[in-house]
Protein backbone atom coordinates (compact mmCIF):
# COMPACT_ATOMS: atom_id res chain seq x y z
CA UNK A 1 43.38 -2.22 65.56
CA UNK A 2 44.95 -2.94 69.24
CA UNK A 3 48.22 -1.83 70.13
CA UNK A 4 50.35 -4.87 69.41
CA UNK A 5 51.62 -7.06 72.57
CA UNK A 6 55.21 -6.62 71.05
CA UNK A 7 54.68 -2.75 72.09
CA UNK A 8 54.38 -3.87 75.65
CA UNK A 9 56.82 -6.15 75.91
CA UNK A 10 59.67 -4.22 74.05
CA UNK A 11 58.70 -1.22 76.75
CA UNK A 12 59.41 -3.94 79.62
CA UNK A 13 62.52 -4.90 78.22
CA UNK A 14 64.04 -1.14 77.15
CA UNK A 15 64.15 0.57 80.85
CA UNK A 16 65.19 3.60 78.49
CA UNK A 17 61.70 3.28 76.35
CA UNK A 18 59.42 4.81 79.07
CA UNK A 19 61.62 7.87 79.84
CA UNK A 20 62.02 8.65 76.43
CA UNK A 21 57.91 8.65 76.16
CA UNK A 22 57.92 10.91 78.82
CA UNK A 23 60.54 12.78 77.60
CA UNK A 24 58.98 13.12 74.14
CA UNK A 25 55.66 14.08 75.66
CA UNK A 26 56.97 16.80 77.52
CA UNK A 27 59.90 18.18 74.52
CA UNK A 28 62.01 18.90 77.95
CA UNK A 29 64.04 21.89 76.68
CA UNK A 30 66.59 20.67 78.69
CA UNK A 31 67.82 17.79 76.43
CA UNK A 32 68.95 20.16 73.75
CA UNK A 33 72.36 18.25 72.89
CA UNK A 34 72.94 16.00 70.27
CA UNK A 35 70.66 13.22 70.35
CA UNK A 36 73.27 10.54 69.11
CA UNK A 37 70.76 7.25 70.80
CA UNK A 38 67.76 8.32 68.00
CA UNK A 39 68.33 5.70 66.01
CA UNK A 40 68.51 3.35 69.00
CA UNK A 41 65.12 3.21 70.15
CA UNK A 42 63.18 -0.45 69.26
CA UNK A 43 59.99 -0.24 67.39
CA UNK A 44 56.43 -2.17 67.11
CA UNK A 45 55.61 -2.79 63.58
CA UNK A 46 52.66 -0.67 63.86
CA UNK A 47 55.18 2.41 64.67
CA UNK A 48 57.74 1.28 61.75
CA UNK A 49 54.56 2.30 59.85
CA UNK A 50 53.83 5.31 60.74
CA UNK A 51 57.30 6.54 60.65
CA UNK A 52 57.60 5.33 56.96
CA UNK A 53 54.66 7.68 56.49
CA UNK A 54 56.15 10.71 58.19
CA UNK A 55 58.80 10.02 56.35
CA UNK A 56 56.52 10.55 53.32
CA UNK A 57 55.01 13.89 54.46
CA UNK A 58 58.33 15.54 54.08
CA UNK A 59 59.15 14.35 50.57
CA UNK A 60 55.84 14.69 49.29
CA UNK A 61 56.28 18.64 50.64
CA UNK A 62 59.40 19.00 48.96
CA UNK A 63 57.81 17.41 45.56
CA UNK A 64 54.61 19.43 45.91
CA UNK A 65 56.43 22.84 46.62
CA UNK A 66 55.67 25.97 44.65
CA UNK A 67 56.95 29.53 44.37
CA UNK A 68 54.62 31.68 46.09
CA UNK A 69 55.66 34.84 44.37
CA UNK A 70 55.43 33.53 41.06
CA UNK A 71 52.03 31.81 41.71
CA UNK A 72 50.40 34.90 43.35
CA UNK A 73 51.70 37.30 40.11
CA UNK A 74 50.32 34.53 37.88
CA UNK A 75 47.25 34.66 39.51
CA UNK A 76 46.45 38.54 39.24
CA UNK A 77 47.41 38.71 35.97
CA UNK A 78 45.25 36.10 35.13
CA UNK A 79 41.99 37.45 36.34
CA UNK A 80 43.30 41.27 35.74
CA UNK A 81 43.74 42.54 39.61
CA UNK A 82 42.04 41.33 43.13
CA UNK A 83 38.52 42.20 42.30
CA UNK A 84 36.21 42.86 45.33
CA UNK A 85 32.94 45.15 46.40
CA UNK A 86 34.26 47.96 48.41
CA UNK A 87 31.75 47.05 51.33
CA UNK A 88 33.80 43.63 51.20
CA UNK A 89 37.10 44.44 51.00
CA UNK A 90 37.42 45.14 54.85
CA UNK A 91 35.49 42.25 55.95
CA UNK A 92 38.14 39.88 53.91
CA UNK A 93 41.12 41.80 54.96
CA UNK A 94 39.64 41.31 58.71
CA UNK A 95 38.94 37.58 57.61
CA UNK A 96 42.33 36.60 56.41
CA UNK A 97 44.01 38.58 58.74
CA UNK A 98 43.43 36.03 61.30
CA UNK A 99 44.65 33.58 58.51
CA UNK A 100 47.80 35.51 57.79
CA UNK A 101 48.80 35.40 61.69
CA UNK A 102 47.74 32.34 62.17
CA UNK A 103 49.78 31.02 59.34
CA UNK A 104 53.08 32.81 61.37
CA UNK A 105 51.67 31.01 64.60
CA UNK A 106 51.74 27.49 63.03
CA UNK A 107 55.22 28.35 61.25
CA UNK A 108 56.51 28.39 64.58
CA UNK A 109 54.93 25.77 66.63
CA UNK A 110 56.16 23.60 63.18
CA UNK A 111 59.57 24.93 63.49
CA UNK A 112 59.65 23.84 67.26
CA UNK A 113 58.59 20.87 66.46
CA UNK A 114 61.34 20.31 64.08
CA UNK A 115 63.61 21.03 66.58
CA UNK A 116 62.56 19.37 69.91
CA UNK A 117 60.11 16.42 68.11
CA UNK A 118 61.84 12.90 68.07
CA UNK A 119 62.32 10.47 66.11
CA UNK A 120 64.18 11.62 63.03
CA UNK A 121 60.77 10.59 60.66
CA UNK A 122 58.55 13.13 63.21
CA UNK A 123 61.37 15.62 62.81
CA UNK A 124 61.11 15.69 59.01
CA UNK A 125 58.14 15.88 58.41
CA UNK A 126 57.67 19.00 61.02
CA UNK A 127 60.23 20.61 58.73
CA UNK A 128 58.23 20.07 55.83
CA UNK A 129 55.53 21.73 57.49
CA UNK A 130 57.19 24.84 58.96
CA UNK A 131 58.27 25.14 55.15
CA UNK A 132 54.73 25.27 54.01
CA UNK A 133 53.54 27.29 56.79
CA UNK A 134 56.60 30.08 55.95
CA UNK A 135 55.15 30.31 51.99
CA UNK A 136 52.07 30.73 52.98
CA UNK A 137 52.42 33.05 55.41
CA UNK A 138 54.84 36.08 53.02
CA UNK A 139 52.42 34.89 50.19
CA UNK A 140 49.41 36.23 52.57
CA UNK A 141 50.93 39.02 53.33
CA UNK A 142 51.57 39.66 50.09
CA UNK A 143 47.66 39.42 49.20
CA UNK A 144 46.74 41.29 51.91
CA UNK A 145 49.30 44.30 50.61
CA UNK A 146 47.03 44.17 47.63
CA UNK A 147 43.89 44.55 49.12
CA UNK A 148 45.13 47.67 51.43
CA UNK A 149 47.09 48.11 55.06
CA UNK A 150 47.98 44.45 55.91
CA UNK A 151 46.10 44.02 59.48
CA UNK A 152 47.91 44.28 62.34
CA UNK A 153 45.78 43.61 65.27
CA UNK A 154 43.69 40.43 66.12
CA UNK A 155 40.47 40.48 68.23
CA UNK A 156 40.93 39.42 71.82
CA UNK A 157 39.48 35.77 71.94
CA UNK A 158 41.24 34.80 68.35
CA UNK A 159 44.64 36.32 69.61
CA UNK A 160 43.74 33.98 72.79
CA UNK A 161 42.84 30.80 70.84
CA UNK A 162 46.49 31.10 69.03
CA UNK A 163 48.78 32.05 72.04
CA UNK A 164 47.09 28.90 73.72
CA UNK A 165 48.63 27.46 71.79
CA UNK A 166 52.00 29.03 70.85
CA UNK A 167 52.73 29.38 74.80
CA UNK A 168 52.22 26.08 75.79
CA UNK A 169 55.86 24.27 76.17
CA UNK A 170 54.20 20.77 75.59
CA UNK A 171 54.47 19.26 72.85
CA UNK A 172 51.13 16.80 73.04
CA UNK A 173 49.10 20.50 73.34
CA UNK A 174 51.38 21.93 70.82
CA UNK A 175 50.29 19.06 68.07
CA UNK A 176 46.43 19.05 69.33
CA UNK A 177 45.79 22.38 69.41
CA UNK A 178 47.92 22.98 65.78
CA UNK A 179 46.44 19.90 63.87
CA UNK A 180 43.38 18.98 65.76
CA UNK A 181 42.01 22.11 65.99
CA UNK A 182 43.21 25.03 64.21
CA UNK A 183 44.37 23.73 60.64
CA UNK A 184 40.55 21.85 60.50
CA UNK A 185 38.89 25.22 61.32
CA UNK A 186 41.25 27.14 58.63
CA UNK A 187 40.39 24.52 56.28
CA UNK A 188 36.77 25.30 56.65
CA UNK A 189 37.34 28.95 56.52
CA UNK A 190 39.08 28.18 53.01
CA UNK A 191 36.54 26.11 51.16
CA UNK A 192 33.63 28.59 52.30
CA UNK A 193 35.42 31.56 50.64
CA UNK A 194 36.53 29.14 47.68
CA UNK A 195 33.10 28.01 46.83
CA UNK A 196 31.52 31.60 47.53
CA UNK A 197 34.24 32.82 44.71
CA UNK A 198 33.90 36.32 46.51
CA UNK A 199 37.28 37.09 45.27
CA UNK A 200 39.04 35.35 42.15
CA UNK A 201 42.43 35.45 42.97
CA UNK A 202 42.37 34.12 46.46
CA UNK A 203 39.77 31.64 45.56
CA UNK A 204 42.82 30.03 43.08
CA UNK A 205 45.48 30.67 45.57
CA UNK A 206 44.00 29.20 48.83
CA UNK A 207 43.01 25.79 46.63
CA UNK A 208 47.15 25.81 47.09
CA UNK A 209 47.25 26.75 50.86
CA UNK A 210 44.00 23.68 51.19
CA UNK A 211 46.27 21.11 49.66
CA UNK A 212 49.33 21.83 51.41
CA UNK A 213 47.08 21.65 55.17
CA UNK A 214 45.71 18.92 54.47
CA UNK A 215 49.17 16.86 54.59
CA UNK A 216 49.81 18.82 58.30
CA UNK A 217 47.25 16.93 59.66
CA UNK A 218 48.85 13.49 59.21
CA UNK A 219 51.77 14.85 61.43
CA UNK A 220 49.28 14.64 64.64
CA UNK A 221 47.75 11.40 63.43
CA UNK A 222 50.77 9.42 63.03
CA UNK A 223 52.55 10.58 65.88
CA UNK A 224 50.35 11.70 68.80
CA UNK A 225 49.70 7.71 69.55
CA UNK A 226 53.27 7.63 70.44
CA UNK A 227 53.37 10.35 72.74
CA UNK A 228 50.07 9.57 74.55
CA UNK A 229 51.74 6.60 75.80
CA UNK A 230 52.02 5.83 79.46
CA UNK A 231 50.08 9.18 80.21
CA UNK A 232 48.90 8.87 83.50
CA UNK A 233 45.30 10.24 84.49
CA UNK A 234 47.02 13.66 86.18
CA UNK A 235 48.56 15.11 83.12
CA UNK A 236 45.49 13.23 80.91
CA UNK A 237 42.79 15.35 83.05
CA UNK A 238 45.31 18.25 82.39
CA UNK A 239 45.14 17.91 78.66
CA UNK A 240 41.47 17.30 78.89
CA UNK A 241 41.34 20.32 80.50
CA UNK A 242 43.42 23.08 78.17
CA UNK A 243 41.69 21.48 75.08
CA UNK A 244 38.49 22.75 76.89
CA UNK A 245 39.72 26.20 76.74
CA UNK A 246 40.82 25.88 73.44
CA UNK A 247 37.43 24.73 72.18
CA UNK A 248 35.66 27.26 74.09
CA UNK A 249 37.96 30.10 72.54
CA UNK A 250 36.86 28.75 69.03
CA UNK A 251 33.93 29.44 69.59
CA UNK A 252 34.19 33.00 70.94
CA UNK A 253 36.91 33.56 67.92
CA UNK A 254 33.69 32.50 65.73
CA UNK A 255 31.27 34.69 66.77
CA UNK A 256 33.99 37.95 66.95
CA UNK A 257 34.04 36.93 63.11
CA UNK A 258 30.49 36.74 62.25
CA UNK A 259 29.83 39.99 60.97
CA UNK A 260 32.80 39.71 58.50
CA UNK A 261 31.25 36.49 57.75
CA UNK A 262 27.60 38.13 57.17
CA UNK A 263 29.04 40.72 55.25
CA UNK A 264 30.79 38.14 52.72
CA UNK A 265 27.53 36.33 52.39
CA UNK A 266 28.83 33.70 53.84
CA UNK A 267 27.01 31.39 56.45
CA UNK A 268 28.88 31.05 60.10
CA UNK A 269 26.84 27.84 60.71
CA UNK A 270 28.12 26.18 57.69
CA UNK A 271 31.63 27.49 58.42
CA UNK A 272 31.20 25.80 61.83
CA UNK A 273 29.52 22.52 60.65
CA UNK A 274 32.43 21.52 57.77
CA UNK A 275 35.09 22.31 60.66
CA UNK A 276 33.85 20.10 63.21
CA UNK A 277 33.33 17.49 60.65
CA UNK A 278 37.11 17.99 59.55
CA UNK A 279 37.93 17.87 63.41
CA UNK A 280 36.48 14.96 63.90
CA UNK A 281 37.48 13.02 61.05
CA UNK A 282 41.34 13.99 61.94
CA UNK A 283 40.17 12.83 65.60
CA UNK A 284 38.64 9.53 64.31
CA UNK A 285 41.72 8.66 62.36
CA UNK A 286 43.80 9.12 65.48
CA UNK A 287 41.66 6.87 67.56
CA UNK A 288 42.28 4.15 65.02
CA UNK A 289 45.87 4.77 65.22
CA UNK A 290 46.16 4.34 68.74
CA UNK A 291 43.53 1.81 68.56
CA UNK A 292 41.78 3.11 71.71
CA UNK A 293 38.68 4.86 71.74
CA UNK A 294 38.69 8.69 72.56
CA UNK A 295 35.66 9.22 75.00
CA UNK A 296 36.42 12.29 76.53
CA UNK A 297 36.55 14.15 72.54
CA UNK A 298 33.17 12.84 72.10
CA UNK A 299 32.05 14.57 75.46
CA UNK A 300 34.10 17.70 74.06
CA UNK A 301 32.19 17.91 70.15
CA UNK A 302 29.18 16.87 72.09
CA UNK A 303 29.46 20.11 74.14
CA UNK A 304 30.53 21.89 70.52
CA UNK A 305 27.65 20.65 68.97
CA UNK A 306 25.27 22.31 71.88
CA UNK A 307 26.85 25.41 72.50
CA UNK A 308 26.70 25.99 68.44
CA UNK A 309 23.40 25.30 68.02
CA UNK A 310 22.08 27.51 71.24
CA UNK A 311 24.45 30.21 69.72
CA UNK A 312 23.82 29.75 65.83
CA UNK A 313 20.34 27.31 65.65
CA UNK A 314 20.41 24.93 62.37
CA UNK A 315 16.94 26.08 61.36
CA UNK A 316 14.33 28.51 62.60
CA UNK A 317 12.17 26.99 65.49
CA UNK A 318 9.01 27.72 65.82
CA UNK A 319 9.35 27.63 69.93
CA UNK A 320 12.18 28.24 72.08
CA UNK A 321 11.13 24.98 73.72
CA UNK A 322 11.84 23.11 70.29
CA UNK A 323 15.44 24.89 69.80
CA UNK A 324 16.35 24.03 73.11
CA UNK A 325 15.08 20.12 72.54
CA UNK A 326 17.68 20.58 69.48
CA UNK A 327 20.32 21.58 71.96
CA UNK A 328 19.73 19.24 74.19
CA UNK A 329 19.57 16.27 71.39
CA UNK A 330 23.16 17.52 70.56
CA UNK A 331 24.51 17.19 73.79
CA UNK A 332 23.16 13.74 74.18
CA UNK A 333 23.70 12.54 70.94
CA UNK A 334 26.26 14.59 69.05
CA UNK A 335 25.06 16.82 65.49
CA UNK A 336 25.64 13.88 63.89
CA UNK A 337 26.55 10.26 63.72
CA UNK A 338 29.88 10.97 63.06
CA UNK A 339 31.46 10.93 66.91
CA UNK A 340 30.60 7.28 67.98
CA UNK A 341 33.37 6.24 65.60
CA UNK A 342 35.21 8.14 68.55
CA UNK A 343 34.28 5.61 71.01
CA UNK A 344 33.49 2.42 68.22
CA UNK A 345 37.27 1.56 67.60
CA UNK A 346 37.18 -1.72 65.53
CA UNK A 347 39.88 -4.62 67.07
């Protein structure tokens, strides 16, 4: 779809419609009075739409909400304890340590989202997720009590990855690097250890966290298009820029966890593959939302695509000449077919 004439027109016409965009893109703190003109703003039908599904995201939270004590207690009585090897127990407390603070790092980006995001639809619906993300962050810590010492440190690059995110004061980064980025990688992390079943109880309880992420990512679909309006190639290059950081810090945050991931039996390749397929699935449905193609994320998963394969090969080669022809087919042409739709935005 194209962004509808009406959009273009209605910004001519409202002098206050571009300073609010840029207002909204940067959350200036500044502005922290009442904001009695929300409701005055004119809207394309395309943007009516997504706000009537933001709208959604926060009562389908409230409808979908469940009591993490009670679910947790439910669940150990029901399979008689959290059962795990000792020579795994430490590699998933070090594992879901990096859940458990990453779950307190997305309850507050949500929560200052709620507060600085406008309109009111946006605003709900980042409620709704800094209520998920505060349940799922006491009921990890609550699973983590039961496994031993709830972990209090993070290795350098993952601590990195989530402060990149915490510290940034815009609100575009803010919503990339939360539901872009991070919630597709934790989703990835949660259906490996859910399929491996290395441990009953979580494998029940995170089928709970997986359905209440999956609505988060909506949030950055719907209503990224409206703050990537009118940004001009300075701050677009900037943004280009920090995401490149981010990505990179992934990656290093993946290979600090491989041994926990080796000693799990669980395969870092796979985690990798089924989070940049989640990534760019929740990129591909914001390029049809905006109804612009999104070049420069195909150059960035093209790079991902490399870099993993030099650093974790698909298969055994039986040259280093044919593993790096496989690197170099993945920075040319992407792992997969899956980014053109980055840059093959139907009208």
């Amino acid at each position: 779809m194209i962004r509808s004439t009406a959009g273009r027109v209605i910004r001519k016409i409202d002098p206050r419609a571009r300073r609010r965009e840029r207002q909204a893109r940067q959350g200036a703190r500044e502005h922290v009075t009442l904001p009695l003109d929300m409701f005055d703003q004119l809207r394309t039908g395309d943007e009516v739409a997504a706000a009537k599904k933001l709208e959604g995201i926060y009562h389908k939270g409230q409808r979908r909400a469940w009591n993490g004590k009670e679910v947790l207690a439910e669940l150990v009585e029901k399979h008689g304890g959290v059962r795990v090897a000792p020579e795994q127990r430490e590699a998933l407390r070090a594992l879901f340590a990096v859940i458990l603070w990453g779950e307190l790092a997305a309850w507050k980006i949500s929560a200052d989202l709620a507060q600085r995001l406008e309109p009111l639809e946006a605003k709900m619906a980042a409620t709704a997720q800094a209520h998920d993300e505060a349940r799922h962050f006491y009921v990890m810590h609550d699973y983590l009590e039961l496994l031993g010492d709830v972990p209090r440190t993070l290795p350098p690059s993952t601590q990195r990855l989530l402060e990149g995110v915490l510290q940034t004061d815009d609100l575009v980064r803010k919503l990339v690097g939360m539901q872009m980025m991070v919630e597709p990688m934790a989703l990835a992390l949660f259906q490996m250890v859910r399929e491996s079943n290395v441990e009953p109880v979580l494998s029940d309880l995170i089928r709970l966290f997986e359905r209440d992420e999956a609505r988060h990512v909506a949030l950055g679909v719907l209503h990224l298009p409206k703050l990537l309006q009118g940004m001009g190639p300075v701050e677009a290059a900037r943004l280009y820029r920090w995401e490149f950081g981010e990505y990179l810090a992934q990656l290093r945050m993946l290979r600090e966890m491989e041994p926990h991931f080796n000693a799990l039996g669980l395969d870092v390749r796979r985690v990798i593959e089924i989070g940049r397929n989640k990534q760019v699935r929740a990129n591909q449905m914001l390029a049809e939302e905006i109804g612009a193609p999104l070049p420069v994320l195909e150059a960035f998963i093209r790079f991902f695509d490399a870099k993993a394969e030099w650093e974790w090969p698909s298969r055994e080669y039986d040259t280093s000449r044919d593993h790096l022809e496989a690197v170099l087919r993945a920075a040319f042409q992407g792992g997969a077919d899956v980014p053109a739709h980055l840059t093959d935005v139907a009208a």
